[in-house]
C-alpha atoms as a PDB file:
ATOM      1  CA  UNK A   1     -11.828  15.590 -36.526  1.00  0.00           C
ATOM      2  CA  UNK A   2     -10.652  17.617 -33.311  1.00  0.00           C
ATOM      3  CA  UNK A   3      -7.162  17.352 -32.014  1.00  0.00           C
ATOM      4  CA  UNK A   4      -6.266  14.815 -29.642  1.00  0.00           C
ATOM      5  CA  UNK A   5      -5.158  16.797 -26.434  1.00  0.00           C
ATOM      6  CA  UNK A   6      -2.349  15.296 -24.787  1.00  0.00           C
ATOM      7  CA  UNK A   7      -1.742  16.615 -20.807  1.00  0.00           C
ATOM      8  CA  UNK A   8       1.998  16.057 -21.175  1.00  0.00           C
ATOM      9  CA  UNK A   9       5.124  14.961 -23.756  1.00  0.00           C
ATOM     10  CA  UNK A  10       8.177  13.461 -24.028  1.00  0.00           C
ATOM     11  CA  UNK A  11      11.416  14.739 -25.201  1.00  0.00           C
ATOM     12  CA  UNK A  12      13.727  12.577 -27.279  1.00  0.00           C
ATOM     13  CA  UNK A  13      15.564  11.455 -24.373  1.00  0.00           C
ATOM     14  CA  UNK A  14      12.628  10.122 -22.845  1.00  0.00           C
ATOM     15  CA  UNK A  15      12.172  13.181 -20.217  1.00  0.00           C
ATOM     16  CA  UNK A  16       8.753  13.784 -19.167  1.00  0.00           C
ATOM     17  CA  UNK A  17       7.658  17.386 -20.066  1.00  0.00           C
ATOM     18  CA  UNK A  18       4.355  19.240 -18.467  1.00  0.00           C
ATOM     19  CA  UNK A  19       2.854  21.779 -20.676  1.00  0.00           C
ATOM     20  CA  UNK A  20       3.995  25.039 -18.447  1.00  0.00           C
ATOM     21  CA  UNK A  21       7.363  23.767 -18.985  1.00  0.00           C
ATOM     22  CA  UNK A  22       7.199  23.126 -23.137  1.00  0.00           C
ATOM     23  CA  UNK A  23       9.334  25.754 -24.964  1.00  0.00           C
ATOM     24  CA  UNK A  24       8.502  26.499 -28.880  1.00  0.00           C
ATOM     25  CA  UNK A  25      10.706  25.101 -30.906  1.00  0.00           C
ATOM     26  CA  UNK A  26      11.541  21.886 -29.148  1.00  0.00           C
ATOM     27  CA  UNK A  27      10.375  18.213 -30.670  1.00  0.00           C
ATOM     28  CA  UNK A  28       7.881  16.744 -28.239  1.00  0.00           C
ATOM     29  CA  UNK A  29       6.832  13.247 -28.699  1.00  0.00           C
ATOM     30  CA  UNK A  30       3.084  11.504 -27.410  1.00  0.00           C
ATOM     31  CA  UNK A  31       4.011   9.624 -24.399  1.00  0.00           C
ATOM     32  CA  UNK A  32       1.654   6.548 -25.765  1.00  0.00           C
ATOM     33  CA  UNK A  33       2.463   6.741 -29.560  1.00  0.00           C
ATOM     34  CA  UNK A  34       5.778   8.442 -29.965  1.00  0.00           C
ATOM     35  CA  UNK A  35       3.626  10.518 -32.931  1.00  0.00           C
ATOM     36  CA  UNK A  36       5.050  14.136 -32.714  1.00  0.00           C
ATOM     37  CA  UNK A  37       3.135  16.688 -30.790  1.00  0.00           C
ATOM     38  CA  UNK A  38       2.217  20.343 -31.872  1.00  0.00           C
ATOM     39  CA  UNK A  39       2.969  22.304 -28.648  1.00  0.00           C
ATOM     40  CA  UNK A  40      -0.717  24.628 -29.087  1.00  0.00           C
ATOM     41  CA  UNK A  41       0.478  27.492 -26.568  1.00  0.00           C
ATOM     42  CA  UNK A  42      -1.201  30.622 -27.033  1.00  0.00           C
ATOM     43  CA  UNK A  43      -2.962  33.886 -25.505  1.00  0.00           C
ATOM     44  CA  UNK A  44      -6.529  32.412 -25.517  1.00  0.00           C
ATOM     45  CA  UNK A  45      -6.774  28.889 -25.290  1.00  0.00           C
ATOM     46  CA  UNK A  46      -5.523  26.515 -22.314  1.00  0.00           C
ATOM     47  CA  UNK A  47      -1.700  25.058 -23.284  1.00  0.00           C
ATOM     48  CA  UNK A  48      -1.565  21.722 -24.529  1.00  0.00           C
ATOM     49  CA  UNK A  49       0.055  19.388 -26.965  1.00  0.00           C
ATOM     50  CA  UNK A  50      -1.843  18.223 -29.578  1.00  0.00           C
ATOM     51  CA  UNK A  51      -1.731  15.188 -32.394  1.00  0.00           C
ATOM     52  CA  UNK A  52      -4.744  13.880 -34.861  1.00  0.00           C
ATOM     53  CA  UNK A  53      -6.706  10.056 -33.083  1.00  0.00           C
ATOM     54  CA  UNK A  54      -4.825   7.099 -34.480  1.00  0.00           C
ATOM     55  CA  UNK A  55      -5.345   3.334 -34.054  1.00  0.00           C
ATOM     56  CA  UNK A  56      -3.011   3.884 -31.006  1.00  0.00           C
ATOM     57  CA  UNK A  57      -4.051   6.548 -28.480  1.00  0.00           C
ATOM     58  CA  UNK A  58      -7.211   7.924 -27.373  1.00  0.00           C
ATOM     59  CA  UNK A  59      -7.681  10.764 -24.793  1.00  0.00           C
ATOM     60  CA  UNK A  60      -8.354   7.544 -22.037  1.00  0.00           C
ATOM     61  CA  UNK A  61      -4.822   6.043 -23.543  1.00  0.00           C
ATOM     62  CA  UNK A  62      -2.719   8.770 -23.551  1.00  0.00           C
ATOM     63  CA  UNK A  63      -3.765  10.109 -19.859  1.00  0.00           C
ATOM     64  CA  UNK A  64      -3.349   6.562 -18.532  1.00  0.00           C
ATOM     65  CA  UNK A  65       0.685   6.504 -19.831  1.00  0.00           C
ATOM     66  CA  UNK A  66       0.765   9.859 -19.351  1.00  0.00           C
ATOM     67  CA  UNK A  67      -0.422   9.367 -15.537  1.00  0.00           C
ATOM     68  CA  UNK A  68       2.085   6.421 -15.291  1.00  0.00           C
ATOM     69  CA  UNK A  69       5.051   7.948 -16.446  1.00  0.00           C
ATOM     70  CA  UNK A  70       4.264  11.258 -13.688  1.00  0.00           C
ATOM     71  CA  UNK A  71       4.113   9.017 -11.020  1.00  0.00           C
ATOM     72  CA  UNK A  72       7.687   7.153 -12.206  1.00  0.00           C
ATOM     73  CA  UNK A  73       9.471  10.530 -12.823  1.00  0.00           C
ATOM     74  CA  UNK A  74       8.083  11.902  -9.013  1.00  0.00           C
ATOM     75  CA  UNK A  75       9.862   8.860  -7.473  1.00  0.00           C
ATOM     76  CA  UNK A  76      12.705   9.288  -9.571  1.00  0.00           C
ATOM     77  CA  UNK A  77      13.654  13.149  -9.092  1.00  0.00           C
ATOM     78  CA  UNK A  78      12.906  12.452  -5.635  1.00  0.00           C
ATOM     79  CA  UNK A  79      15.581   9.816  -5.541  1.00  0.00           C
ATOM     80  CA  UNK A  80      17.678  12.237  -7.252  1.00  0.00           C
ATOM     81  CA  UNK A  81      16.936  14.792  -4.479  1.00  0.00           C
ATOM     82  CA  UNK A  82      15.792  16.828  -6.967  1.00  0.00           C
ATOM     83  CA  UNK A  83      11.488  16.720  -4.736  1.00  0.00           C
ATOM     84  CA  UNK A  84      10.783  15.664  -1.682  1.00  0.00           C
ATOM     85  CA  UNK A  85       9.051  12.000  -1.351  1.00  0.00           C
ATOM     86  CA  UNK A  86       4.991  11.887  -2.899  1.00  0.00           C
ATOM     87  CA  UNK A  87       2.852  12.436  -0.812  1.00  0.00           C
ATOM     88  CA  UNK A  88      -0.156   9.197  -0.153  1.00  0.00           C
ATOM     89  CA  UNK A  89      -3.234  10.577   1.240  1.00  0.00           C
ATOM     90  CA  UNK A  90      -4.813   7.703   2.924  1.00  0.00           C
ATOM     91  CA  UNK A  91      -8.128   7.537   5.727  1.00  0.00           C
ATOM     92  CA  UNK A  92      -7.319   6.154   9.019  1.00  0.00           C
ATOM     93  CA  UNK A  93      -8.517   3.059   9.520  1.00  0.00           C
ATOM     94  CA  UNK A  94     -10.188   4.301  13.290  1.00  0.00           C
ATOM     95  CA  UNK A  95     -11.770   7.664  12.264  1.00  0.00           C
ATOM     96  CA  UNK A  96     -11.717   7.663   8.758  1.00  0.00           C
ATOM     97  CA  UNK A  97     -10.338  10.825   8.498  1.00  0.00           C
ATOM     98  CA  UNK A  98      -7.616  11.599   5.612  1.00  0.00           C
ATOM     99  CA  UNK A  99      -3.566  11.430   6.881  1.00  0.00           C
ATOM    100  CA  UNK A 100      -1.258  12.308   4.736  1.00  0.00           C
ATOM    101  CA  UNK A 101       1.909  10.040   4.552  1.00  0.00           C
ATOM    102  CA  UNK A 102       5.345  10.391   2.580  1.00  0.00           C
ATOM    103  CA  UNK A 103       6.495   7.607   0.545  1.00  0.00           C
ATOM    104  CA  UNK A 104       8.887   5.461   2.764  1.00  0.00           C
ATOM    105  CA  UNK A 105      12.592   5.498   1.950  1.00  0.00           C
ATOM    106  CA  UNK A 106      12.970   1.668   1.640  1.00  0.00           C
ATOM    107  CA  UNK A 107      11.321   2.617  -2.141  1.00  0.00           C
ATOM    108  CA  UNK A 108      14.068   3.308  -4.727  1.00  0.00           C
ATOM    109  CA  UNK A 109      12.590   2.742  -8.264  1.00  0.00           C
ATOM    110  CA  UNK A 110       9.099   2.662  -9.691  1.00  0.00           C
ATOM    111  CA  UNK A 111       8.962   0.317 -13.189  1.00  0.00           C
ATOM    112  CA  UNK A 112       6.559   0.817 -15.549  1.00  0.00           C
ATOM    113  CA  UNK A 113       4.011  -2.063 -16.968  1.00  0.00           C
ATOM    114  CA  UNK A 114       5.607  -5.103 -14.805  1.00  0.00           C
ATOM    115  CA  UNK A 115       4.239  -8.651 -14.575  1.00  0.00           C
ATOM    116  CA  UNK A 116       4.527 -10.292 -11.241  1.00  0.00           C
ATOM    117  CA  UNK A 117       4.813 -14.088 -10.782  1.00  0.00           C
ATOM    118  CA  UNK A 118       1.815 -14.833 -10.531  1.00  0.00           C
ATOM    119  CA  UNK A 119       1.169 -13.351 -14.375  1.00  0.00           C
ATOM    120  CA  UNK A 120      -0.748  -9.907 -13.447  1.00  0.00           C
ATOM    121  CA  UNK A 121       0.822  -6.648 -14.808  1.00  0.00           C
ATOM    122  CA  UNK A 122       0.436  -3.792 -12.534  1.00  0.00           C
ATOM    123  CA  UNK A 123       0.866   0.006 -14.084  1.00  0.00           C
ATOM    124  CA  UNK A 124       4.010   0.734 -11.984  1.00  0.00           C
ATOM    125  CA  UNK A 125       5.745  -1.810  -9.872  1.00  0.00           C
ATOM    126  CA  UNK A 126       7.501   0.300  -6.742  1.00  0.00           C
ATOM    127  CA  UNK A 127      10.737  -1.638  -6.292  1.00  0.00           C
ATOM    128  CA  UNK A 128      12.348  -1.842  -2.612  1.00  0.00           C
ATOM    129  CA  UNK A 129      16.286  -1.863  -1.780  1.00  0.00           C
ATOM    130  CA  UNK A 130      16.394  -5.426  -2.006  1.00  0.00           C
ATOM    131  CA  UNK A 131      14.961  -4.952  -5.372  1.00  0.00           C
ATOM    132  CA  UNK A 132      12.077  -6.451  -4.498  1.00  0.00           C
ATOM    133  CA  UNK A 133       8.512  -5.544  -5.637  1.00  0.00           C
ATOM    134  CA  UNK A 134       7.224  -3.241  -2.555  1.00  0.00           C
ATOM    135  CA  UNK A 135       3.935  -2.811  -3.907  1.00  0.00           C
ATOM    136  CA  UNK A 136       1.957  -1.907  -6.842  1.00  0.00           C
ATOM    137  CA  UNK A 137      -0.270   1.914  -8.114  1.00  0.00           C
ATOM    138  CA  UNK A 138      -3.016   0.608 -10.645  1.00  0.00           C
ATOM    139  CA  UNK A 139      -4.016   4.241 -12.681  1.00  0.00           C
ATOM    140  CA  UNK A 140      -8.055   4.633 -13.485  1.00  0.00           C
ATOM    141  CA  UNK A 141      -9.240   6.486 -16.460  1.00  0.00           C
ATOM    142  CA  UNK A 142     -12.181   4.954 -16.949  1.00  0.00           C
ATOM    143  CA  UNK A 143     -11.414   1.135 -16.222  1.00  0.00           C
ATOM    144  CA  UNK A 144     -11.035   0.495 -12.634  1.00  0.00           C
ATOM    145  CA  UNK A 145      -8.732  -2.693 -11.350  1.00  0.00           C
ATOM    146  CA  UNK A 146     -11.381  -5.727 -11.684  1.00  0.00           C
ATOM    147  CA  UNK A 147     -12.227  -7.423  -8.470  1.00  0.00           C
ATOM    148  CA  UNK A 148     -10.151 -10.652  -9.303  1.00  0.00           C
ATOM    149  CA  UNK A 149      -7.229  -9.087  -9.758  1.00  0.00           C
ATOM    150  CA  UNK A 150      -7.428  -6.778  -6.543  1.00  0.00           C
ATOM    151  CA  UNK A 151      -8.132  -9.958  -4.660  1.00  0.00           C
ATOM    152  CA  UNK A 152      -5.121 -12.157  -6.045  1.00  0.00           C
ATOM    153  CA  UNK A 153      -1.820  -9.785  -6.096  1.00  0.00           C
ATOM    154  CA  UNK A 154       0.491 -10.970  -3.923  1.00  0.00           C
ATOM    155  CA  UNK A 155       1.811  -7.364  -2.634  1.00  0.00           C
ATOM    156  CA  UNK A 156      -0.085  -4.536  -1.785  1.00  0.00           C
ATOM    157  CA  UNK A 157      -1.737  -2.448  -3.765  1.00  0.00           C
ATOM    158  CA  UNK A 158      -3.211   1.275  -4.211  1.00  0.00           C
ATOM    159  CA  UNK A 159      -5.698   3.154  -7.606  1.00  0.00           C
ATOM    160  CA  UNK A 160      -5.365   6.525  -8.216  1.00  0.00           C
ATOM    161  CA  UNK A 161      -7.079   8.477 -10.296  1.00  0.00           C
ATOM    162  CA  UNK A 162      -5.374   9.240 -13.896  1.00  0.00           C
ATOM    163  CA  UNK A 163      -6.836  12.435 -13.986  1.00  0.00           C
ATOM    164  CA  UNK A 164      -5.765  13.324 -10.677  1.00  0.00           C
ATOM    165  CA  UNK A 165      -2.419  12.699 -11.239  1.00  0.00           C
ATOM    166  CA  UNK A 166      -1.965  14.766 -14.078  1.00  0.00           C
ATOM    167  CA  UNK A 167      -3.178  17.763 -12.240  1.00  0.00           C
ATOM    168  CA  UNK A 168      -0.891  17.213  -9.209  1.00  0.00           C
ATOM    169  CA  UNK A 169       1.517  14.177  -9.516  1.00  0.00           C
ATOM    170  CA  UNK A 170       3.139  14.170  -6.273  1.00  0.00           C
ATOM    171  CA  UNK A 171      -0.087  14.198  -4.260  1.00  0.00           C
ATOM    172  CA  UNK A 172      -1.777  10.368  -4.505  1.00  0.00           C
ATOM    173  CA  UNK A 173      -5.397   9.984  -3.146  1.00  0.00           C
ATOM    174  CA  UNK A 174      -6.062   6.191  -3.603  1.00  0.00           C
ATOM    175  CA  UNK A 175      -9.097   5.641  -5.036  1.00  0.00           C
ATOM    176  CA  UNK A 176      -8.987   1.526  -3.724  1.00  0.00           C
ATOM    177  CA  UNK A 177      -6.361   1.220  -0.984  1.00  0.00           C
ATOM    178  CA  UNK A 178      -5.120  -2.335  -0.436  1.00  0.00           C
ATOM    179  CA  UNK A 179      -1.895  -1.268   1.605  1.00  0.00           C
ATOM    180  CA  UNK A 180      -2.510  -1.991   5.401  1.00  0.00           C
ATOM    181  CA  UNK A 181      -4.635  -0.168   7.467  1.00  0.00           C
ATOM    182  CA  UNK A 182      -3.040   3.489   8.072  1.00  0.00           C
ATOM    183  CA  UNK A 183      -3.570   5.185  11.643  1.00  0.00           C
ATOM    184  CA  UNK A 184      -3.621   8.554  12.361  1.00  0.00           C
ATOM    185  CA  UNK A 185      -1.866  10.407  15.145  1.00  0.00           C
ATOM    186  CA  UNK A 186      -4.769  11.258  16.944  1.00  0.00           C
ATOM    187  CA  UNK A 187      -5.974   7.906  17.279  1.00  0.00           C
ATOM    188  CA  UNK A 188      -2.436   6.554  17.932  1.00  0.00           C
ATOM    189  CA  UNK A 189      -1.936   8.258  20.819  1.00  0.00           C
ATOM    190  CA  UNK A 190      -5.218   7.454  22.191  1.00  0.00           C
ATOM    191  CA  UNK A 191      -5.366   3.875  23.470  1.00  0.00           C
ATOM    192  CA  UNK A 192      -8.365   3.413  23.468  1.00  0.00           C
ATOM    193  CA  UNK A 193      -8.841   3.882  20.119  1.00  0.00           C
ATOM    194  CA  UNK A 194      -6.386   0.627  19.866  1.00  0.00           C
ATOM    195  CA  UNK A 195      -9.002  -1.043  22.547  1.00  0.00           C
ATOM    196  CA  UNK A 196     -12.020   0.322  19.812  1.00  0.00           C
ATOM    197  CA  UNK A 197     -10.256  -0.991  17.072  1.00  0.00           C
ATOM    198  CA  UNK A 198      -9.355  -4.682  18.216  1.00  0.00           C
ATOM    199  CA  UNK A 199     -12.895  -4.672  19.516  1.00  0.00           C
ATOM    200  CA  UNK A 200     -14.034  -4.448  15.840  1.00  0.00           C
ATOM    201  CA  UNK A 201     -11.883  -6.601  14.356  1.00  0.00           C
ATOM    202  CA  UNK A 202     -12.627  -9.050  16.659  1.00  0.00           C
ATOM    203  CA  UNK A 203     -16.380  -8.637  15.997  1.00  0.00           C
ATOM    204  CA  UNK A 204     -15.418  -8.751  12.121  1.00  0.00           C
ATOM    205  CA  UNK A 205     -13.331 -12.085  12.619  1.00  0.00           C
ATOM    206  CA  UNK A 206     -16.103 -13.638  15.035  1.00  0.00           C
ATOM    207  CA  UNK A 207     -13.174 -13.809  17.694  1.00  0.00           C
ATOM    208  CA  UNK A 208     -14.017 -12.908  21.218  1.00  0.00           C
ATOM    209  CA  UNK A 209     -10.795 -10.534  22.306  1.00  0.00           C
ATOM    210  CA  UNK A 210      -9.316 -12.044  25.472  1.00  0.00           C
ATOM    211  CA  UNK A 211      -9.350 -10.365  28.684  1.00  0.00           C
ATOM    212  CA  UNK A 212      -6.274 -12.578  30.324  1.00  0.00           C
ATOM    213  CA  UNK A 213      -3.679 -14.814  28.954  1.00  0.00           C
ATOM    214  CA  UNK A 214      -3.779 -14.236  25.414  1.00  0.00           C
ATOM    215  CA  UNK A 215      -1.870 -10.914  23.871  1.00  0.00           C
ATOM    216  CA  UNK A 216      -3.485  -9.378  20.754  1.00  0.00           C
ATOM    217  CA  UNK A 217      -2.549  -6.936  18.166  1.00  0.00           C
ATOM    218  CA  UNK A 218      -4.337  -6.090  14.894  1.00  0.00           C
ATOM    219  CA  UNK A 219      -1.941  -7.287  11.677  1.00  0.00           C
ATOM    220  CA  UNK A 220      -2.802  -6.965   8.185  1.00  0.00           C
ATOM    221  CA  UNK A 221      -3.360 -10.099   6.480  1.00  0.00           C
ATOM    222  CA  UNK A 222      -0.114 -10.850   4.106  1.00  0.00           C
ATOM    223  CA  UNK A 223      -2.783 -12.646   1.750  1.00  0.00           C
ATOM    224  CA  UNK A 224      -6.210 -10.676   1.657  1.00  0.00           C
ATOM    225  CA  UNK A 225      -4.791  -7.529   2.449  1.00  0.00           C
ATOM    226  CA  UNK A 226      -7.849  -7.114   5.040  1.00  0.00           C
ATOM    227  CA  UNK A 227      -6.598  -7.013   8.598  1.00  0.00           C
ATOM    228  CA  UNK A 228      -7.054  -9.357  11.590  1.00  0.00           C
ATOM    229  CA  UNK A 229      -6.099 -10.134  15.253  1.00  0.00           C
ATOM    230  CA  UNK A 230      -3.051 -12.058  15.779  1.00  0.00           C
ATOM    231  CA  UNK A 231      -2.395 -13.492  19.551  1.00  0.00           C
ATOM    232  CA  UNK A 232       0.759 -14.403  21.620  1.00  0.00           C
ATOM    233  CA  UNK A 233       0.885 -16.332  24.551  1.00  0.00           C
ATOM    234  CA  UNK A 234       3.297 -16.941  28.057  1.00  0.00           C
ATOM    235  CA  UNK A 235       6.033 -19.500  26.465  1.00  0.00           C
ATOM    236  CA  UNK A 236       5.090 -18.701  22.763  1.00  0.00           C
ATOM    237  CA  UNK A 237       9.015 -18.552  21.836  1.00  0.00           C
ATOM    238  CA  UNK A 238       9.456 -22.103  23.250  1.00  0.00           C
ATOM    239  CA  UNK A 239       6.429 -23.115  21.227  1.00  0.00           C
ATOM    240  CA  UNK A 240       4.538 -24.062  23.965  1.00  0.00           C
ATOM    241  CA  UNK A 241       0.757 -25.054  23.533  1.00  0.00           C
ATOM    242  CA  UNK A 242      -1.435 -22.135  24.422  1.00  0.00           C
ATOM    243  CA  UNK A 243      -4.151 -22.970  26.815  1.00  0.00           C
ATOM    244  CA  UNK A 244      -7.160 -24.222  25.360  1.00  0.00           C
ATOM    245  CA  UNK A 245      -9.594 -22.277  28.051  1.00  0.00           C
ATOM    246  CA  UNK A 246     -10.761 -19.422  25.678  1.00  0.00           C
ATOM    247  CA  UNK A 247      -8.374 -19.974  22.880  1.00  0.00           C
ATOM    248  CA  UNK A 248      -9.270 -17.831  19.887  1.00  0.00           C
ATOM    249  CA  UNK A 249     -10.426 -20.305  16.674  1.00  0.00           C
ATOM    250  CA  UNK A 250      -7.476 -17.932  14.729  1.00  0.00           C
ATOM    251  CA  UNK A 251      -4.669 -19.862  16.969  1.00  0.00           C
ATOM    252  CA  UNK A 252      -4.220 -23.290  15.553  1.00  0.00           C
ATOM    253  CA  UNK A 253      -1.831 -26.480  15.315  1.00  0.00           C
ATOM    254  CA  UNK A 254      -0.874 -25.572  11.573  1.00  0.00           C
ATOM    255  CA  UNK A 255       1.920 -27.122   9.209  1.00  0.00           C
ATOM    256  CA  UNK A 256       4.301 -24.310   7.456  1.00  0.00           C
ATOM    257  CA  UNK A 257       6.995 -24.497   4.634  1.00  0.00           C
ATOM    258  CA  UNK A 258       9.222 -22.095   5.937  1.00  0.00           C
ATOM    259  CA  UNK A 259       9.538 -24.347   9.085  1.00  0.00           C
ATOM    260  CA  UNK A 260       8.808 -27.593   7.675  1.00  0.00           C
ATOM    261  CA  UNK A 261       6.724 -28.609  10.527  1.00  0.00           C
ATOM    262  CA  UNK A 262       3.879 -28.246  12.463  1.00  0.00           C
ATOM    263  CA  UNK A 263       3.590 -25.500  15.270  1.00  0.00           C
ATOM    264  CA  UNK A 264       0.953 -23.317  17.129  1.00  0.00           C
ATOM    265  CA  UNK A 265       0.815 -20.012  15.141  1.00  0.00           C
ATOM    266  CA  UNK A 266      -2.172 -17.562  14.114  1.00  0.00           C
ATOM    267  CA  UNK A 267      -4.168 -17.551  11.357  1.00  0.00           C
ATOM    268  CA  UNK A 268      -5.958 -14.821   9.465  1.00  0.00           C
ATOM    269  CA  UNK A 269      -9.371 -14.212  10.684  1.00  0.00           C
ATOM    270  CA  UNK A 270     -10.430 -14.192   7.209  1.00  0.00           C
ATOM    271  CA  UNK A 271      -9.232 -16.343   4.472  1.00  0.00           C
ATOM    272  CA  UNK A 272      -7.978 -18.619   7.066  1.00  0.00           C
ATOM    273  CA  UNK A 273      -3.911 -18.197   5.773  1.00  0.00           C
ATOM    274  CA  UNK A 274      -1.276 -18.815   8.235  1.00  0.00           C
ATOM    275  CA  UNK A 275       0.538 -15.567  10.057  1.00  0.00           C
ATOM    276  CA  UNK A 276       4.035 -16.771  10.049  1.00  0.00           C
ATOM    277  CA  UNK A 277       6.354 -16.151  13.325  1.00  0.00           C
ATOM    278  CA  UNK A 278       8.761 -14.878  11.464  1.00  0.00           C
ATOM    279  CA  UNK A 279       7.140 -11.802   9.996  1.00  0.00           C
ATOM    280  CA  UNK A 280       4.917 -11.305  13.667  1.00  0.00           C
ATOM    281  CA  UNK A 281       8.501 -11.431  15.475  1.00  0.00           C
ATOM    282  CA  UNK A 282      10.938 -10.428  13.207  1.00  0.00           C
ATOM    283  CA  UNK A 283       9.489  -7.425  10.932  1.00  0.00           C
ATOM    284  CA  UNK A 284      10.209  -4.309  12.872  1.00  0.00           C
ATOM    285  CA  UNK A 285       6.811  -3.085  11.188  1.00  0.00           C
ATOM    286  CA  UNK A 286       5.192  -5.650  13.076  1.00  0.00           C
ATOM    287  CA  UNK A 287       3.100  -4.823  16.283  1.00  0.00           C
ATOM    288  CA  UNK A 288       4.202  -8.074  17.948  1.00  0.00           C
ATOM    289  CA  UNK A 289       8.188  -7.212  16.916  1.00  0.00           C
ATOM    290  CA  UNK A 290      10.477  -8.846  19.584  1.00  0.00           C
ATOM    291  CA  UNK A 291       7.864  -9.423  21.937  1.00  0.00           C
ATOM    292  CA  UNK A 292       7.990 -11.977  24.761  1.00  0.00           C
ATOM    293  CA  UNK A 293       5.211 -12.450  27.016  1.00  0.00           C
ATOM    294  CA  UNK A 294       6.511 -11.322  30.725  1.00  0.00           C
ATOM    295  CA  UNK A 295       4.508 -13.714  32.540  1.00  0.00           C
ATOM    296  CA  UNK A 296       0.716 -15.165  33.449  1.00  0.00           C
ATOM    297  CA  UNK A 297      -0.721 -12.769  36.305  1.00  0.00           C
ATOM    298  CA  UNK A 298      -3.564  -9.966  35.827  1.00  0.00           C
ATOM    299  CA  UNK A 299      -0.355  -7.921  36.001  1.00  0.00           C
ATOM    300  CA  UNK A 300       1.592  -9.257  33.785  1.00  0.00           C
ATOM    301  CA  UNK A 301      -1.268  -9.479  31.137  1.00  0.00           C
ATOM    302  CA  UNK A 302      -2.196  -5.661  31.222  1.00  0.00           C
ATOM    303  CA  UNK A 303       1.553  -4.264  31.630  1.00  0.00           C
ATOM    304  CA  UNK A 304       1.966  -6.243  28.019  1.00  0.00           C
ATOM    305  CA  UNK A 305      -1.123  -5.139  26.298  1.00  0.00           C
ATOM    306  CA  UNK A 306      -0.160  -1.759  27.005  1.00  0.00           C
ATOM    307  CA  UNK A 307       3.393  -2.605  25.830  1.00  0.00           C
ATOM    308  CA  UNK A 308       1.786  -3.644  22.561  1.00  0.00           C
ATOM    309  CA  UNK A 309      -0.754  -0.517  22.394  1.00  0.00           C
ATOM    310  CA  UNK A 310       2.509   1.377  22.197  1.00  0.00           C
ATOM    311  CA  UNK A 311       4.160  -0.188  19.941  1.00  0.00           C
ATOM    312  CA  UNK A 312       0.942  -0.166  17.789  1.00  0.00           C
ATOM    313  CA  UNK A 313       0.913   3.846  18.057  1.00  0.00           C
ATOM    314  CA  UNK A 314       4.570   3.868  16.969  1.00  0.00           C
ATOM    315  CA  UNK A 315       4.387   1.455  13.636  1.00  0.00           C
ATOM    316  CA  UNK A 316       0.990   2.660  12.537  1.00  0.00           C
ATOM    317  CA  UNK A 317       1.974   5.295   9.996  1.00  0.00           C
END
């Protein structure tokens, strides 16, 4: 029976080692098995490490842990200051085309194999300042992340490619992207590209977008990821009840925990899950952060939607 090929080892410390970087001589360990590797680097061949199939690993094994633990040690030296931040190669949500987007700061730690609340483990758990779950990277080798599990995580998500990873593990090109939609520069500084693309979500909710009174801003949907149109009003802070003349079905009387009351607040155009205030007003990554509505003329209405489209261009990264 062939040798198992194994893209990369482990040292006994636990440090990830690539094959260009394997000296002779040194103990190497399988990343999935902790079976010892023969380092096979020689004038003819391609390098690689090398161990006989066992119960434990099989080429689809070993690249998924091997894929995993690349991705942890990326954010790691990078934290170090040893790299600079992975790259996430993502299509716009307006033109589809690829941008290319570091890793934000706020991530500190990425945790392999963690089980969230709910009782899903995701492959590596990227953990914010707060030390907080930020969001999770599920690896494909051959098993993509099943529908039911996509749908139900509670933070957002992003596949990659296994094989991908081994080959460049500071580049990631999701293969399912459930972060929220990313927009280019291009169409950021182009509003009416943010005209275009409340005019489709608006089609995709079944909401017609208002042309006076009500504000709107496109917001990704805390629950299904997906995003959706979220509105503001003249005397929203005071929680005053939006006019009922063209009021979009996504704005409704709705009862919230965090408040412990009832109040008029959006709604995702979707699965129908409230769009707290607090994370519309007080998230500086939301569209609608700190706004208040300057008043109820023509004037008033189009100075504030371009207010918004600005902000919009700004946070969309």
């Amino acid at each position: 029976m062939a040798d198992l090929k194994v893209p990369v080892a482990l040292t006994a410390t636990g440090t990830v080692v690539k094959i260009e970087d394997a000296l002779k001589g040194e103990v190497y360990l399988c990343p999935q098995c902790a079976t010892i590797l023969i380092l096979k680097k020689g004038e003819v061949k391609i390098a690689h490490f090398a161990h006989k199939p066992n119960d434990v690993c099989s080429t689809e094994t070993v690249i998924h842990k091997a894929a995993k633990l690349l991705i942890q040690a990326e954010v790691r030296d990078w934290k170090a200051g040893l790299k600079e931040a992975p790259t996430l190669v993502r299509r716009c949500g307006t033109c589809k085309l690829r941008e290319a987007q570091k890793l934000p700061d706020k991530v500190v730690e990425a945790l392999l194999e963690y089980r969230l609340p709910e009782g899903y483990v995701i492959d590596i758990a990227l953990i914010g300042k707060d030390a907080q779950v930020e969001a999770a990277i599920e690896v494909k080798v051959s098993h993509a992340i099943g529908d039911n599990k996509a749908n139900n995580l509670s933070i957002p998500y992003f596949e990659v490619d296994g094989n991908d990873i081994i080959v460049n593990p500071s580049t990631w090109i999701p293969l399912r992207d459930g972060f929220r939609p990313v927009t280019c520069k291009k169409c950021r500084e182009n509003p009416k590209f943010f005209q275009k693309r409340c005019q489709e979500i608006a089609q995709d909710c079944k909401i017609k977008l208002p042309t006076e009174y009500y504000r709107y801003a496109p917001f990704g949907c805390w629950k299904c990821k997906k995003e959706t149109l979220v509105f503001s009003w003249p005397g929203h802070e005071k929680d005053i009840e939006p006019r009922p003349a063209g009021r979009p079905r996504t704005v409704q009387y709705r009862y919230s925990t965090v408040v412990g009351g009832k109040y008029w607040a959006n709604v995702c155009g979707h699965c129908d899950i409230l769009q707290g205030d607090f994370f519309l007003y007080a998230e500086p990554d939301s569209p609608l952060f700190g706004f208040v509505c300057s008043g109820d003329s023509e004037d008033d209405f189009k100075r504030d939607i371009t207010k918004i489209t600005n902000r919009w261009a700004e946070i969309s990264v």
